[in-house]
PDB file of N, CA and C in Angstrom:
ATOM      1  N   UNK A   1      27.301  50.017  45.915  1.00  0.00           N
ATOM      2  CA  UNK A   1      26.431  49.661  47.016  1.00  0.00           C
ATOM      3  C   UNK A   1      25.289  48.769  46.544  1.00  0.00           C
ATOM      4  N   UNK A   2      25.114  49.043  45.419  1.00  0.00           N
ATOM      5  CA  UNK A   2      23.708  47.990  45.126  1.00  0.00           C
ATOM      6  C   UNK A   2      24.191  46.827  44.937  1.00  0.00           C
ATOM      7  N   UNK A   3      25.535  46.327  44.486  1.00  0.00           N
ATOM      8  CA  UNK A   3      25.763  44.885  44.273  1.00  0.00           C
ATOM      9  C   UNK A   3      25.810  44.462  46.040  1.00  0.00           C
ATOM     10  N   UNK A   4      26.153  45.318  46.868  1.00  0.00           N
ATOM     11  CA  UNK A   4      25.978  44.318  48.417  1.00  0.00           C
ATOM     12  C   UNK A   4      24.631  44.161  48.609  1.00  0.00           C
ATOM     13  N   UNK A   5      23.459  44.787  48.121  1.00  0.00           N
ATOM     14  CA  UNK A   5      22.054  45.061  48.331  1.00  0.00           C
ATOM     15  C   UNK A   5      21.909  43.754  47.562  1.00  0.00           C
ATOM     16  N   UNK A   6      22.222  43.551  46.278  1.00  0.00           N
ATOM     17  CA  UNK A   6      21.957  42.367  45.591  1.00  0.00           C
ATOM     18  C   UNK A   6      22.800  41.133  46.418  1.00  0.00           C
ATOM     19  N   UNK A   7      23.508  40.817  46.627  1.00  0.00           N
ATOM     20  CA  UNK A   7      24.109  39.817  47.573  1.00  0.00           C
ATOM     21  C   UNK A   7      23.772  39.781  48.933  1.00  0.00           C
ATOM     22  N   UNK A   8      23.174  40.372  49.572  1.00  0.00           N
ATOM     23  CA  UNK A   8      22.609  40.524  50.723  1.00  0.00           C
ATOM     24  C   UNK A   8      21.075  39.556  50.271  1.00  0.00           C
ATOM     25  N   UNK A   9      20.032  40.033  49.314  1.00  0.00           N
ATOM     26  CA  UNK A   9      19.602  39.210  48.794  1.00  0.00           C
ATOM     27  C   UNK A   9      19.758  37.768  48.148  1.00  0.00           C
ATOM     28  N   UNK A  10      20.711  37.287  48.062  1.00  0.00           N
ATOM     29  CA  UNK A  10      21.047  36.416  47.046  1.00  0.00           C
ATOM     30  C   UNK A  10      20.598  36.432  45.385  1.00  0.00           C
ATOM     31  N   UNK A  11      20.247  37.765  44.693  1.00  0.00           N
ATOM     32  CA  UNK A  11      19.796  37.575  43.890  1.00  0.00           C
ATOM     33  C   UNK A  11      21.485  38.616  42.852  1.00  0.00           C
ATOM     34  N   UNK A  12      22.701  37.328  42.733  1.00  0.00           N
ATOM     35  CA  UNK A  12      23.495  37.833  41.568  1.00  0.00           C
ATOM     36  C   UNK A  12      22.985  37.220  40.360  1.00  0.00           C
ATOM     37  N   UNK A  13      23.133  38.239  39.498  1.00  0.00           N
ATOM     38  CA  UNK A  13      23.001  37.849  38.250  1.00  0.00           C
ATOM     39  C   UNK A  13      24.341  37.626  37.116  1.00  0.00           C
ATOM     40  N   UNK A  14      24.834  36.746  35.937  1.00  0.00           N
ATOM     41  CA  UNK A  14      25.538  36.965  35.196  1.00  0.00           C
ATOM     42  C   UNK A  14      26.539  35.971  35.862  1.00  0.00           C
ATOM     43  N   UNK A  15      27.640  36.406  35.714  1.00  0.00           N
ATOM     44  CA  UNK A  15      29.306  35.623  36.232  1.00  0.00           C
ATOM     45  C   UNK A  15      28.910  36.325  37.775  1.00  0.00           C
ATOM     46  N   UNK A  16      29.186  34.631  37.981  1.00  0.00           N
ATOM     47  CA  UNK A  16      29.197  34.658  39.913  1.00  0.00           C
ATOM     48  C   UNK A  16      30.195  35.092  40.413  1.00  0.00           C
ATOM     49  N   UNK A  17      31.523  34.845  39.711  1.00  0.00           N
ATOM     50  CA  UNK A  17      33.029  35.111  40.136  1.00  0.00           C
ATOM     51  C   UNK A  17      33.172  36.616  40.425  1.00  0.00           C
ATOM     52  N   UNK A  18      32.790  37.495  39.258  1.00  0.00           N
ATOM     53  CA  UNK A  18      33.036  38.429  39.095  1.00  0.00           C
ATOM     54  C   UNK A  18      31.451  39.796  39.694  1.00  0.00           C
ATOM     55  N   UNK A  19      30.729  38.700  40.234  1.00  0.00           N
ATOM     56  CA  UNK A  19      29.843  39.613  41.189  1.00  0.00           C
ATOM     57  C   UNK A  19      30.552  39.298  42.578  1.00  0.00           C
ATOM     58  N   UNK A  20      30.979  38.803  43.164  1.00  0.00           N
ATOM     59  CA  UNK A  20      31.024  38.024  43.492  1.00  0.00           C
ATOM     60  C   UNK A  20      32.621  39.121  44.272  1.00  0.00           C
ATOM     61  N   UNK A  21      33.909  39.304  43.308  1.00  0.00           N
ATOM     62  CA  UNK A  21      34.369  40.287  43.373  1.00  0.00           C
ATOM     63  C   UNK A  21      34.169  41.703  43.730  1.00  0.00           C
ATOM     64  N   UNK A  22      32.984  42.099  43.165  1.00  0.00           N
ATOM     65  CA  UNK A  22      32.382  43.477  42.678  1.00  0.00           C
ATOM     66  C   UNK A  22      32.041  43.559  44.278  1.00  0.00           C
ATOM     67  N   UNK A  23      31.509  42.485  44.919  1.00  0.00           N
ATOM     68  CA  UNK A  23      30.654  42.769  46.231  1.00  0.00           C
ATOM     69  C   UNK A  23      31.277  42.845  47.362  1.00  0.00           C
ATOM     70  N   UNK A  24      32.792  42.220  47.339  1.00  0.00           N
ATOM     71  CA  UNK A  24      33.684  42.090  48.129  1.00  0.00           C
ATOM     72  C   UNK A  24      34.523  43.339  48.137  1.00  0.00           C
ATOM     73  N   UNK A  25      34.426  44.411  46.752  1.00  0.00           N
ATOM     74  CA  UNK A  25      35.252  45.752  46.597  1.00  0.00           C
ATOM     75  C   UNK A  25      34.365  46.980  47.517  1.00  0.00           C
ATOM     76  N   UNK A  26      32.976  46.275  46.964  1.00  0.00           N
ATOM     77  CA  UNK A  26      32.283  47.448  47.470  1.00  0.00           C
ATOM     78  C   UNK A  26      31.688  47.274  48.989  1.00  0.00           C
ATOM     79  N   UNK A  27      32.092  46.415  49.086  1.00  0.00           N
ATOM     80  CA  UNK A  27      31.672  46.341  50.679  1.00  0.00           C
ATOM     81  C   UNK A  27      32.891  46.429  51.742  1.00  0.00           C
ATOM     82  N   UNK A  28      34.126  46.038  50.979  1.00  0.00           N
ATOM     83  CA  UNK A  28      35.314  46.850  51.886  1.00  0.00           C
ATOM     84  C   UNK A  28      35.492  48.618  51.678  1.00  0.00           C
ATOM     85  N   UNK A  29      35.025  48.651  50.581  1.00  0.00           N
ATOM     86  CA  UNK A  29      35.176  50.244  50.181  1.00  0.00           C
ATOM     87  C   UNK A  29      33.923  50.985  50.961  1.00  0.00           C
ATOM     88  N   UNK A  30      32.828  50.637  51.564  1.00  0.00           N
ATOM     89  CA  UNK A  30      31.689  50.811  52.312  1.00  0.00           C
ATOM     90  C   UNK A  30      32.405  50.566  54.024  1.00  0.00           C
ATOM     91  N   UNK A  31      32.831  50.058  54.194  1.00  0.00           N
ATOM     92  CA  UNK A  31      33.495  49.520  55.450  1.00  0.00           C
ATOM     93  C   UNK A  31      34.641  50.847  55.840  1.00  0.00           C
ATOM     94  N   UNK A  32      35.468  50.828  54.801  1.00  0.00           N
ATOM     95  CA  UNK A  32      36.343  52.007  55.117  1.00  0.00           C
ATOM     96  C   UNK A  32      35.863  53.443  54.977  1.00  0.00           C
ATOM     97  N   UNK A  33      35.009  53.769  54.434  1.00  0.00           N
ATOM     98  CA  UNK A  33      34.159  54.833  54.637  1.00  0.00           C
ATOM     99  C   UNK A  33      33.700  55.083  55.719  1.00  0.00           C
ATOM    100  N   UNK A  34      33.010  53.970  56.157  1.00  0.00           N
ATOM    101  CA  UNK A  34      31.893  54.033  57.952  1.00  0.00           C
ATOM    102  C   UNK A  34      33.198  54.546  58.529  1.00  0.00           C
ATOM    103  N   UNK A  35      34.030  53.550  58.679  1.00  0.00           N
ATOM    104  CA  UNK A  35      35.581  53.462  59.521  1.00  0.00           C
ATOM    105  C   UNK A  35      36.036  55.696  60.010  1.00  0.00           C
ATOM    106  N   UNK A  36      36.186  55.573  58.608  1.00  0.00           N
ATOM    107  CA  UNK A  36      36.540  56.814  58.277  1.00  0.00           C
ATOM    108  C   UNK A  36      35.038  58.130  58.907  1.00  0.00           C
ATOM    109  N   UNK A  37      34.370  58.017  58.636  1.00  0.00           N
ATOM    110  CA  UNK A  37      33.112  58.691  59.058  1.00  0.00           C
ATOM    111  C   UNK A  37      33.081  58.577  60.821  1.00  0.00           C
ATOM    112  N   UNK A  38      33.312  57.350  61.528  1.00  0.00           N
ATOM    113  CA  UNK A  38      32.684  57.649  62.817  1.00  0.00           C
ATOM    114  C   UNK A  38      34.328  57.176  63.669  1.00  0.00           C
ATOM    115  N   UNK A  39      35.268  57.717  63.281  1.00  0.00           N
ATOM    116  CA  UNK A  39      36.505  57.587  63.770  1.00  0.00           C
ATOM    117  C   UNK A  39      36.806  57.924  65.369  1.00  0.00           C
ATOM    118  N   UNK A  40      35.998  59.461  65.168  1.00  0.00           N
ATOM    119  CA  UNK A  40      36.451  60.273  66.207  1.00  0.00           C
ATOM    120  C   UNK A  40      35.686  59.868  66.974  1.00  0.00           C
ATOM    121  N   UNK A  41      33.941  59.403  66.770  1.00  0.00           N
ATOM    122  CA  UNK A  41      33.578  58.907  68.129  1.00  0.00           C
ATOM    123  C   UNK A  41      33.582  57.486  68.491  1.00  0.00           C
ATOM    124  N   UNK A  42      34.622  56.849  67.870  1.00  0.00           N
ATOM    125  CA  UNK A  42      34.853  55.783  68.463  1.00  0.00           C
ATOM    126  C   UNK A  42      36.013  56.100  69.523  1.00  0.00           C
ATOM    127  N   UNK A  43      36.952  56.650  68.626  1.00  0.00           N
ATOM    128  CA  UNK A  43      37.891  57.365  69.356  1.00  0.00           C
ATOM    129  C   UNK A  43      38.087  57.582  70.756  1.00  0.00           C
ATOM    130  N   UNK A  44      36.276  58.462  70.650  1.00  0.00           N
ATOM    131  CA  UNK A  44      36.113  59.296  72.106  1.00  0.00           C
ATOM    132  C   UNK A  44      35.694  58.036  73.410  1.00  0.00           C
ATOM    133  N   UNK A  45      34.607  57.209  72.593  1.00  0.00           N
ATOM    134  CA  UNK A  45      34.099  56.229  73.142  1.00  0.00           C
ATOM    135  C   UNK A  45      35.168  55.202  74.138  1.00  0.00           C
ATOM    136  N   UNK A  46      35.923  54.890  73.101  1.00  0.00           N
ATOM    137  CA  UNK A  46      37.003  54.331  73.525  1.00  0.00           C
ATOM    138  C   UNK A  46      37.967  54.809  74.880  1.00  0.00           C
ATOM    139  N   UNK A  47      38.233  56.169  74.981  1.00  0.00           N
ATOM    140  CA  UNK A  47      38.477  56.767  75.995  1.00  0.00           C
ATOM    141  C   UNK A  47      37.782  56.573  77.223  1.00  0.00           C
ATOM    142  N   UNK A  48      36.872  57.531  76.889  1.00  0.00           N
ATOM    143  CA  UNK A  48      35.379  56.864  78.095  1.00  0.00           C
ATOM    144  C   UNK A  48      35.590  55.654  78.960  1.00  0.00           C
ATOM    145  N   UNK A  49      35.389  54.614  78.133  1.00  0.00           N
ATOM    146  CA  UNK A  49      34.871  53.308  78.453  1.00  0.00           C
ATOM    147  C   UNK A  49      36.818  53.040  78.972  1.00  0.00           C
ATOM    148  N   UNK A  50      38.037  53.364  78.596  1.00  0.00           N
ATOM    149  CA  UNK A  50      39.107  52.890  79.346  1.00  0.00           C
ATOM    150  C   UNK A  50      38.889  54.331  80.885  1.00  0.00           C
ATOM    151  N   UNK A  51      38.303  55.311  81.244  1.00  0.00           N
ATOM    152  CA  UNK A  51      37.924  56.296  82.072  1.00  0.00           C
ATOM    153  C   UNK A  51      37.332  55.186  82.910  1.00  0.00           C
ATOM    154  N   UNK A  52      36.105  54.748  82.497  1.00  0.00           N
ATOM    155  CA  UNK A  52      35.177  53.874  83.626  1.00  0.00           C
ATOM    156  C   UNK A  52      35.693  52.635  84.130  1.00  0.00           C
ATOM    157  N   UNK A  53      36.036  51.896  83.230  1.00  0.00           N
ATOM    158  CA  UNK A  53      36.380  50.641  83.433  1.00  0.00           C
ATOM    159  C   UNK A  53      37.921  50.090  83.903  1.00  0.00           C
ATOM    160  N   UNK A  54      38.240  49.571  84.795  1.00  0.00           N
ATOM    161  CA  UNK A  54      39.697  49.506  85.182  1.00  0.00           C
ATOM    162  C   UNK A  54      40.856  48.325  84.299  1.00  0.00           C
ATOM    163  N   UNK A  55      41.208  48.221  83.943  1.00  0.00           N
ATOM    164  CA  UNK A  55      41.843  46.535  83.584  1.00  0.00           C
ATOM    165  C   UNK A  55      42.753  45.870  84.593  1.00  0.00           C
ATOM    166  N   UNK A  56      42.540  44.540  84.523  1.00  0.00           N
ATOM    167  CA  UNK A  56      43.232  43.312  85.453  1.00  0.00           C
ATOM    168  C   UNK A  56      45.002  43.969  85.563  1.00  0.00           C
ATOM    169  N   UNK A  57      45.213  43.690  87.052  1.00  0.00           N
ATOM    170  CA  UNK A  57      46.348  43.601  86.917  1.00  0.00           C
ATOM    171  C   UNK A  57      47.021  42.444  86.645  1.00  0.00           C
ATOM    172  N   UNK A  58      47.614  42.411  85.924  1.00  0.00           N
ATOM    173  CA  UNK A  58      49.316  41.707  85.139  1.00  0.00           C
ATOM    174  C   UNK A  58      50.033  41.522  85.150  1.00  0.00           C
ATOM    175  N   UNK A  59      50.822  40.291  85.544  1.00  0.00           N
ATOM    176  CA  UNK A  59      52.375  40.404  85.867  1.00  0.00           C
ATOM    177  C   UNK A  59      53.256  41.079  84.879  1.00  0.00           C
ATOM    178  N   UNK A  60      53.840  42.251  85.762  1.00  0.00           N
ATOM    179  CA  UNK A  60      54.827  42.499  84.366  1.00  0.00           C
ATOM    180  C   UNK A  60      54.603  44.205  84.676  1.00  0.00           C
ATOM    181  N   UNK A  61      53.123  44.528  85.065  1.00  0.00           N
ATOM    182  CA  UNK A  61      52.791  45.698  84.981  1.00  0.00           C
ATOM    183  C   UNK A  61      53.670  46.536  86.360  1.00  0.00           C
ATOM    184  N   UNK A  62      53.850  47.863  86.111  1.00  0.00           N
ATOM    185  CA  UNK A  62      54.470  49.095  86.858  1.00  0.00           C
ATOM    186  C   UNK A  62      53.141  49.340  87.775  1.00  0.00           C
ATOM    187  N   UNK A  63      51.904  49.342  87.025  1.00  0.00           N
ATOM    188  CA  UNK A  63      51.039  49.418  88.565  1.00  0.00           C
ATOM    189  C   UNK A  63      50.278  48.286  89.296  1.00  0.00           C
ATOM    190  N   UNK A  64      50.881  47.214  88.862  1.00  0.00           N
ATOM    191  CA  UNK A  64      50.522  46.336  89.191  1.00  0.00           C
ATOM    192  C   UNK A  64      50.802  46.204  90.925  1.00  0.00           C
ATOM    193  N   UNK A  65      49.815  45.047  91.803  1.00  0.00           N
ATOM    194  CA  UNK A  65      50.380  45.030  93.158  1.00  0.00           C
ATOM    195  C   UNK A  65      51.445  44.132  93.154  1.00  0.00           C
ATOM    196  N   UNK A  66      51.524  44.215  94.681  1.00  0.00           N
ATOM    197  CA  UNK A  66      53.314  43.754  94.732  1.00  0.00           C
ATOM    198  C   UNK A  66      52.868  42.132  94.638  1.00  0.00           C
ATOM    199  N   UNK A  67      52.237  41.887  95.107  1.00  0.00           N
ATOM    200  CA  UNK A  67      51.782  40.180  95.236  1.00  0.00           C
ATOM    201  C   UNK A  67      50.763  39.938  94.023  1.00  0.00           C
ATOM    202  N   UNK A  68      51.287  39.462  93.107  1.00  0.00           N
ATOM    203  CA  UNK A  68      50.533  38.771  92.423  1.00  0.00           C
ATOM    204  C   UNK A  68      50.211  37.439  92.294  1.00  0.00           C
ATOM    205  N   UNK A  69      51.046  36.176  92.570  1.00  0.00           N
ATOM    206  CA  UNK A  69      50.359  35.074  92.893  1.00  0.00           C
ATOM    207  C   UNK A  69      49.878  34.762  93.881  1.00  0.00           C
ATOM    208  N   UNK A  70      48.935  33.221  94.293  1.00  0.00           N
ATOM    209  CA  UNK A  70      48.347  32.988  95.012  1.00  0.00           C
ATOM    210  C   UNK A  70      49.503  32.787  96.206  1.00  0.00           C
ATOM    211  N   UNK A  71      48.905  32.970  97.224  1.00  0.00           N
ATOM    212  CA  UNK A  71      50.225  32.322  98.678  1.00  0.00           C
ATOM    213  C   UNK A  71      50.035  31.168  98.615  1.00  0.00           C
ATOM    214  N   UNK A  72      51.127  30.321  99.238  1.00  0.00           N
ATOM    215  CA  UNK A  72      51.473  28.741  98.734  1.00  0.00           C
ATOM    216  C   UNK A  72      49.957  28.346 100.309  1.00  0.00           C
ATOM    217  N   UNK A  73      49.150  27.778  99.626  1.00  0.00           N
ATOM    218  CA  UNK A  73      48.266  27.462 100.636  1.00  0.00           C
ATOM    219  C   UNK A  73      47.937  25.776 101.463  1.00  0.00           C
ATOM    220  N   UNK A  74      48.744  25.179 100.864  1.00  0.00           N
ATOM    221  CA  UNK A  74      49.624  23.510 101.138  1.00  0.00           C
ATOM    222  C   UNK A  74      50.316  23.512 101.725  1.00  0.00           C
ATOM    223  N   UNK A  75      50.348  23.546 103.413  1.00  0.00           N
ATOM    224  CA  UNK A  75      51.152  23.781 104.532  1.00  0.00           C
ATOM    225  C   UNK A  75      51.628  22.338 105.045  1.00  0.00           C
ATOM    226  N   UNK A  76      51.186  21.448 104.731  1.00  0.00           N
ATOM    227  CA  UNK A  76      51.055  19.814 105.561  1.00  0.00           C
ATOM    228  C   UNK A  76      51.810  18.845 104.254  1.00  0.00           C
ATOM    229  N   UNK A  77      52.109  18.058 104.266  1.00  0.00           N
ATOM    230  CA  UNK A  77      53.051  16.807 103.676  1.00  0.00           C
ATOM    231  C   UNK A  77      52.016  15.245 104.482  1.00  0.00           C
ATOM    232  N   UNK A  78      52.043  14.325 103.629  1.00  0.00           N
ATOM    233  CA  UNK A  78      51.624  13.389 104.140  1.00  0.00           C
ATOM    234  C   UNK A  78      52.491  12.486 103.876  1.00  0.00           C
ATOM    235  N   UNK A  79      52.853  11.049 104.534  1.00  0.00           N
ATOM    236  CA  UNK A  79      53.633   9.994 104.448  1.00  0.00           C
ATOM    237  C   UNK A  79      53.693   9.474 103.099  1.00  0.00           C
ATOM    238  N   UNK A  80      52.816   9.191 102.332  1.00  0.00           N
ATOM    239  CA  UNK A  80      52.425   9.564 100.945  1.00  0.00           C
ATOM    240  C   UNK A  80      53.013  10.527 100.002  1.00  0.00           C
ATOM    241  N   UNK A  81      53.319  11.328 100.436  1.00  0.00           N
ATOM    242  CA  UNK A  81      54.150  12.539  99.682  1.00  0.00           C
ATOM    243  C   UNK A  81      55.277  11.893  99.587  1.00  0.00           C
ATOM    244  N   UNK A  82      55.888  11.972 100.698  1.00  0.00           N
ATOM    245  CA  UNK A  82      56.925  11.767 101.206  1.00  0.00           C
ATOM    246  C   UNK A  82      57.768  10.073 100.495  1.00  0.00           C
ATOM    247  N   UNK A  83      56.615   9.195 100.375  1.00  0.00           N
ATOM    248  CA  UNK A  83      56.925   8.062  99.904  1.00  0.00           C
ATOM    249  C   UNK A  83      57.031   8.261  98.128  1.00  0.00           C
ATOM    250  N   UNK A  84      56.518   8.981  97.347  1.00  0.00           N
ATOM    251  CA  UNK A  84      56.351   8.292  95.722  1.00  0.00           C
ATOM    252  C   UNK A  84      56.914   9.406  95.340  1.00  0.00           C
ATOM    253  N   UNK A  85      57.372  10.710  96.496  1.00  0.00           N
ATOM    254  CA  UNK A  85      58.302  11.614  95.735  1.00  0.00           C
ATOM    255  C   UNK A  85      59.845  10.960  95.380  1.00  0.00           C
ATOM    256  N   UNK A  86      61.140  11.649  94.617  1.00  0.00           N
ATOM    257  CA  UNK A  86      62.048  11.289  95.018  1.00  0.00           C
ATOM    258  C   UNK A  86      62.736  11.488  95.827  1.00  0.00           C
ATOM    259  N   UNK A  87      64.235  10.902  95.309  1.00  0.00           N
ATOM    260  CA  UNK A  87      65.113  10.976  97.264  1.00  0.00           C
ATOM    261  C   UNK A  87      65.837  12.495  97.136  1.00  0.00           C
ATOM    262  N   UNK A  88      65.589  13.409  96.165  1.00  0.00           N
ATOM    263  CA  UNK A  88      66.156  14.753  96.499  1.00  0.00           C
ATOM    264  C   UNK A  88      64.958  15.648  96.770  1.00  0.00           C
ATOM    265  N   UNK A  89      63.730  15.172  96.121  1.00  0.00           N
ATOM    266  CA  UNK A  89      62.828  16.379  96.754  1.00  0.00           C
ATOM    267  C   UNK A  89      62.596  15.646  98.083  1.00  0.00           C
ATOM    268  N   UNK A  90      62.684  14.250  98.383  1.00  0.00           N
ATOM    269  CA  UNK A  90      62.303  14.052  99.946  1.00  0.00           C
ATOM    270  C   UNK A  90      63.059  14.736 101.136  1.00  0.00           C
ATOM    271  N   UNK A  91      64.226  14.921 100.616  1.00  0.00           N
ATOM    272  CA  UNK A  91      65.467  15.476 101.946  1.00  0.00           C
ATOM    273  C   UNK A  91      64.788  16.281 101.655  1.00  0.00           C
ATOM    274  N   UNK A  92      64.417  17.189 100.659  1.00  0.00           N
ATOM    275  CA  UNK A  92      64.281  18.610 100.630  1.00  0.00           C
ATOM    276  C   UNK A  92      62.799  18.982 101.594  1.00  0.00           C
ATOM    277  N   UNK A  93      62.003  18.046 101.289  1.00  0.00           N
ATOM    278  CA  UNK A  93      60.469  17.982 102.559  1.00  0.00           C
ATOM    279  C   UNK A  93      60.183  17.960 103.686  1.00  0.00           C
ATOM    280  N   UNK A  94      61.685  16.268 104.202  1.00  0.00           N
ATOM    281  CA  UNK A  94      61.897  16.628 105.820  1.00  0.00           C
ATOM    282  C   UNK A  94      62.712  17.874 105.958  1.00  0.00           C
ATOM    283  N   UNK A  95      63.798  18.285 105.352  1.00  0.00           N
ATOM    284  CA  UNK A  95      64.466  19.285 105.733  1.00  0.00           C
ATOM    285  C   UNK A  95      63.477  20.754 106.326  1.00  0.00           C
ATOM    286  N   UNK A  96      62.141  20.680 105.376  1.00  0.00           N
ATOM    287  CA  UNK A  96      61.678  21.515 105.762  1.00  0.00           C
ATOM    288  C   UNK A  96      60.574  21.575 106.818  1.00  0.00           C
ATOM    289  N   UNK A  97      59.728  20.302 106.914  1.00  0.00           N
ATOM    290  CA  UNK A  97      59.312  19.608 108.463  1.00  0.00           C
ATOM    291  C   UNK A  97      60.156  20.283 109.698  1.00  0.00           C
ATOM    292  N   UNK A  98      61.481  19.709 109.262  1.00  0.00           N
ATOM    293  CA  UNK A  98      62.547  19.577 110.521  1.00  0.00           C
ATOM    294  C   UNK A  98      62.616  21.227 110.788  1.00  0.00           C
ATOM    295  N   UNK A  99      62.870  22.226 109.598  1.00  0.00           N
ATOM    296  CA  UNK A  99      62.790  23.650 110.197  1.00  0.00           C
ATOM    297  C   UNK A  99      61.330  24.381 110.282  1.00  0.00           C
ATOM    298  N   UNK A 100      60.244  23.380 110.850  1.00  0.00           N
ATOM    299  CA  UNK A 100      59.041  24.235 111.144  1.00  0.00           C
ATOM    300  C   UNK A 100      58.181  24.995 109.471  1.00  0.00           C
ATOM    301  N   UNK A 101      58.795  24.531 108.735  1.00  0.00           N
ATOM    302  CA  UNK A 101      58.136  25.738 107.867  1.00  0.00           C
ATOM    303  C   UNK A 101      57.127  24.824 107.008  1.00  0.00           C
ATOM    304  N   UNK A 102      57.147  23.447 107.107  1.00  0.00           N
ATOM    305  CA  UNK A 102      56.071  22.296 106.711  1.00  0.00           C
ATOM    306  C   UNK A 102      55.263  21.300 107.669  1.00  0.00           C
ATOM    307  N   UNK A 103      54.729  20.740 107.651  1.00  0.00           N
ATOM    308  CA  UNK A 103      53.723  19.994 108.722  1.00  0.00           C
ATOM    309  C   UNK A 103      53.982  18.685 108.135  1.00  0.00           C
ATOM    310  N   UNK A 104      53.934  18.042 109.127  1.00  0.00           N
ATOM    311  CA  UNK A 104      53.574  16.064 108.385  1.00  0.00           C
ATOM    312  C   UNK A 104      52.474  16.064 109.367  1.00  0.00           C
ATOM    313  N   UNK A 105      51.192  15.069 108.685  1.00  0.00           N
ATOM    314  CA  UNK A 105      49.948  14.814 108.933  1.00  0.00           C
ATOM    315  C   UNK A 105      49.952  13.222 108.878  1.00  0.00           C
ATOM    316  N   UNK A 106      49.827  12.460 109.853  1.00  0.00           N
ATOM    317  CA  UNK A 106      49.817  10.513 110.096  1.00  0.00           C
ATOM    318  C   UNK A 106      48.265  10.653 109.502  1.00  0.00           C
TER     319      UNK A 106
END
């Protein structure tokens, strides 16, 4: 612990490499200790906080709602559309004009 106290300072002394090492052992070996020490109330915490807080639904998810994308909210076609699309999505545009389920706008 004192070589992170000394590197926390910047004051290594001797071979930099090998403090340098020393500070990187003892500060993962300090790390897994805490880890190890406050496990359970992270643990608990962790619980809690998924108790309060809900998460997004997700496509994919079992409780997810039944509608997850947006509804197609582009009801109208303009002459414009209709012109710089091609000639299979165009049949496919009037076709759908012609059965009510699209709008053309002059």
């Amino acid at each position: 612990m004192e070589a992170v106290r000394e590197a926390s300072t910047g004051r290594l002394g001797g071979n930099n490499s090998k403090s340098k090492r020393q500070v990187s052992e003892a500060r993962r070996e300090y790390l897994h200790n805490y880890y190890l020490k406050n496990r359970d109330r992270a643990l608990a915490y962790q619980r809690e906080y998924n108790r309060k807080y809900k998460k997004k639904a997700r496509p994919g998810d079992a409780d997810a709602p039944t509608q997850l994308g947006r509804p197609n909210v582009r009801r109208t076609f303009t002459p414009r559309d209709l012109i710089q699309s091609s000639a299979e999505k165009t049949v496919r545009m009037i076709d759908q004009i012609l059965r009510r389920e699209r709008y053309l706008t002059m």
